[in-house]
Protein backbone atom coordinates (compact mmCIF):
# COMPACT_ATOMS: atom_id res chain seq x y z
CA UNK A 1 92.01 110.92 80.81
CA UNK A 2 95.01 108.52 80.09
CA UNK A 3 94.58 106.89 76.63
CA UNK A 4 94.07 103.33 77.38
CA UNK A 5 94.88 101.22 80.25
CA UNK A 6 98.39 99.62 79.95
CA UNK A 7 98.21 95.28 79.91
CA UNK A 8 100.38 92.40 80.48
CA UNK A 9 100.03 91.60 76.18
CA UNK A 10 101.42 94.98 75.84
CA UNK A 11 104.24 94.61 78.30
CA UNK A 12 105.37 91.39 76.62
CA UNK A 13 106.28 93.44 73.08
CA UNK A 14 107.81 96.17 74.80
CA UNK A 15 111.51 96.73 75.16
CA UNK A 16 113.69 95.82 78.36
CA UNK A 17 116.21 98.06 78.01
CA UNK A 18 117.01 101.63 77.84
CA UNK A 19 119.21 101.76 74.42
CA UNK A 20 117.54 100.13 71.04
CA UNK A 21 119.27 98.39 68.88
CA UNK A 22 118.04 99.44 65.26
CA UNK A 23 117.00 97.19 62.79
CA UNK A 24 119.30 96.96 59.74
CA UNK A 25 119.93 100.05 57.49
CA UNK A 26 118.64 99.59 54.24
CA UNK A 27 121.94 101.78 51.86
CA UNK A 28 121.89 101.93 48.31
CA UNK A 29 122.60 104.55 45.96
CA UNK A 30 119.75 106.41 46.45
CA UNK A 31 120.58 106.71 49.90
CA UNK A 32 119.70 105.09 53.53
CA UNK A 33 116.44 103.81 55.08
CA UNK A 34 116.69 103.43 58.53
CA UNK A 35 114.20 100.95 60.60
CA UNK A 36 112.93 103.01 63.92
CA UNK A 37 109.91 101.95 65.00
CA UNK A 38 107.29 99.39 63.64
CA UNK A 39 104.90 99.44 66.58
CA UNK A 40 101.23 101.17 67.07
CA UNK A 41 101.43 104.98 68.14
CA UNK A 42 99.38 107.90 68.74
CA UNK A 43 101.71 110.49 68.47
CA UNK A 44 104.95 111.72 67.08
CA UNK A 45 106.71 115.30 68.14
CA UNK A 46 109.86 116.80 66.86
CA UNK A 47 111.34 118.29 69.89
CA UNK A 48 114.45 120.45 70.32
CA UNK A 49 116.10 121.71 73.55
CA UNK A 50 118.77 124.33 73.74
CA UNK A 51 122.36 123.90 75.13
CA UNK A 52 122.51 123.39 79.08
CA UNK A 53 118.84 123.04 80.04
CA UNK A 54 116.48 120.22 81.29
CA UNK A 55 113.85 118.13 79.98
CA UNK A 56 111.46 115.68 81.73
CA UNK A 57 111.29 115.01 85.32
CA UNK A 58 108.24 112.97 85.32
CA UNK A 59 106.73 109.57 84.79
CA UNK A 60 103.98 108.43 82.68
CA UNK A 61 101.38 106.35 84.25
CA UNK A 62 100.34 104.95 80.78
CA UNK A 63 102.26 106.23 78.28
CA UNK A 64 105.43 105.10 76.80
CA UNK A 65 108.06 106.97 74.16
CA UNK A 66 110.99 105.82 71.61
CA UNK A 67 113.12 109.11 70.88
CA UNK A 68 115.41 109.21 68.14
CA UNK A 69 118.48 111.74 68.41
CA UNK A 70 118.29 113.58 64.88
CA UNK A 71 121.09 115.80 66.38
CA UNK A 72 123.62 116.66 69.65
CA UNK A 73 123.26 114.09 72.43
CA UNK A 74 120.88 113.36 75.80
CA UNK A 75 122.28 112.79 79.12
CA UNK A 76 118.71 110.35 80.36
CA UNK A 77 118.24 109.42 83.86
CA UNK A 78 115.91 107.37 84.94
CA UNK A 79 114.46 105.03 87.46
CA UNK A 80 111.54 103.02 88.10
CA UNK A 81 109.17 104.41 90.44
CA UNK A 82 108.72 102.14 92.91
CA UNK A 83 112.52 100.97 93.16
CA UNK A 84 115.10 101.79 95.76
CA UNK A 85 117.95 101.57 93.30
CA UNK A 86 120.21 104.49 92.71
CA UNK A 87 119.33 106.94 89.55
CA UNK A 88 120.94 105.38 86.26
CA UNK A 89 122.65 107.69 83.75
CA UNK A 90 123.10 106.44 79.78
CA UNK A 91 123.96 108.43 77.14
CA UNK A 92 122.64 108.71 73.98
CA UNK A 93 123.90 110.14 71.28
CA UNK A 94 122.85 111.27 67.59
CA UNK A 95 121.49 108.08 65.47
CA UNK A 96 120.17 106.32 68.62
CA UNK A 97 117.21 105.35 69.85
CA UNK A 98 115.83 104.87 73.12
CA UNK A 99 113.00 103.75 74.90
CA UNK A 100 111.10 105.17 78.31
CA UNK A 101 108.30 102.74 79.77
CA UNK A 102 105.36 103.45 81.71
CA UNK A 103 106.06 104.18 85.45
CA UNK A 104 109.94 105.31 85.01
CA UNK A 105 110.98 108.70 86.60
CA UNK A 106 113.27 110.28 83.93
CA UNK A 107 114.89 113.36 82.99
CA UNK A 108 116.92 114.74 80.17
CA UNK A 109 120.10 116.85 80.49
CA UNK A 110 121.22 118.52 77.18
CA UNK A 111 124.88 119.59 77.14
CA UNK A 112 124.70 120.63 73.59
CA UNK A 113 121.72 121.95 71.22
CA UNK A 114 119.86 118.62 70.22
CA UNK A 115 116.85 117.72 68.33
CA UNK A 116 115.38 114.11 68.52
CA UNK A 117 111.63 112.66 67.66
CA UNK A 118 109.72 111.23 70.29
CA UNK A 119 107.09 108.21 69.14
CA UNK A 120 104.43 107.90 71.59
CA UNK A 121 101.83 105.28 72.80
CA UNK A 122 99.26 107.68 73.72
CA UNK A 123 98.26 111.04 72.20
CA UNK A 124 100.31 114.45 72.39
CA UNK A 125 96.94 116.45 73.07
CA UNK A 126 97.65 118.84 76.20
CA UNK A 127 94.83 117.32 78.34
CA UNK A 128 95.63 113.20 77.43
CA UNK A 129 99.39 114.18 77.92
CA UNK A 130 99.05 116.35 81.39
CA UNK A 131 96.38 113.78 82.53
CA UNK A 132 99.20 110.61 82.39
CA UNK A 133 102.31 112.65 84.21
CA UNK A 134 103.55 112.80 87.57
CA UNK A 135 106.03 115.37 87.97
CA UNK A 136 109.02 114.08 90.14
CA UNK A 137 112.25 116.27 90.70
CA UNK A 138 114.70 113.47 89.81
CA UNK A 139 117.43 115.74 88.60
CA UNK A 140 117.75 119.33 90.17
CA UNK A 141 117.71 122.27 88.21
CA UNK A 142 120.73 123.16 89.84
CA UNK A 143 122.65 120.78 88.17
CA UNK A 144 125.89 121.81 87.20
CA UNK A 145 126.36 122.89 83.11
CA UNK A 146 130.14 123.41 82.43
């Protein structure tokens, strides 16, 4: 029940990296406008997750996400699914953006309260969203919160 199938003309206007640069912030007096994402999406959730807990653990066969950190920070790990290479770690912190592709295992640490948007490629509804994730344990739930 995945949205639509995921192509090479998609791939091409996709990001390569983890962390996003932003566009320029448009200031004046009124105040800021800030560039996050001028792309085609399906869905958009405001998502917040409490001090010392876990988000994620999955890969999307499809789907892909930009989240924006509106507040507190992310640990993200993540890895391609068919790679050998060890689990990377960045962190992201409030005012960034980041970007999770199709077919990358990733999870989400939270070492503080934190509340960031996720943009999506495909739609939020339970069954599309279940349908297009593969659980994967890449970080433990044992994972040790100071």
């Amino acid at each position: 029940m995945s949205d639509i199938p995921f192509d090479d003309e998609e791939i091409k206007i996709l990001p390569k990296t983890v962390k996003i640069k932003l566009d320029t912030i448009f200031s004046d007096k009124r105040g800021k406008i800030i560039p996050i994402l001028d792309l085609p999406i399906k869905s958009c959730v405001l998502i917040t997750s409490k001090k010392d807990t876990i988000r994620g653990n999955h890969y999307h066969k499809t789907d892909w996400h930009f989240c924006y950190v509106l507040n507190g920070s992310i640990e993200y790990y993540y890895k391609p699914v068919d790679d050998s290479e060890p689990i990377k770690k960045v962190k992201i912190k409030k005012g960034e953006l980041f970007f999770t592709p199709p077919q990358v295992i990733h999870a989400m640490v939270f070492r503080e309260n934190t509340t960031f948007l996720t943009l999506g490629r495909n739609s939020r509804k339970q069954a599309v969203y279940e349908s297009d994730i593969v659980r994967i344990e890449l970080i433990s739930s044992n994972v040790v919160f100071e």
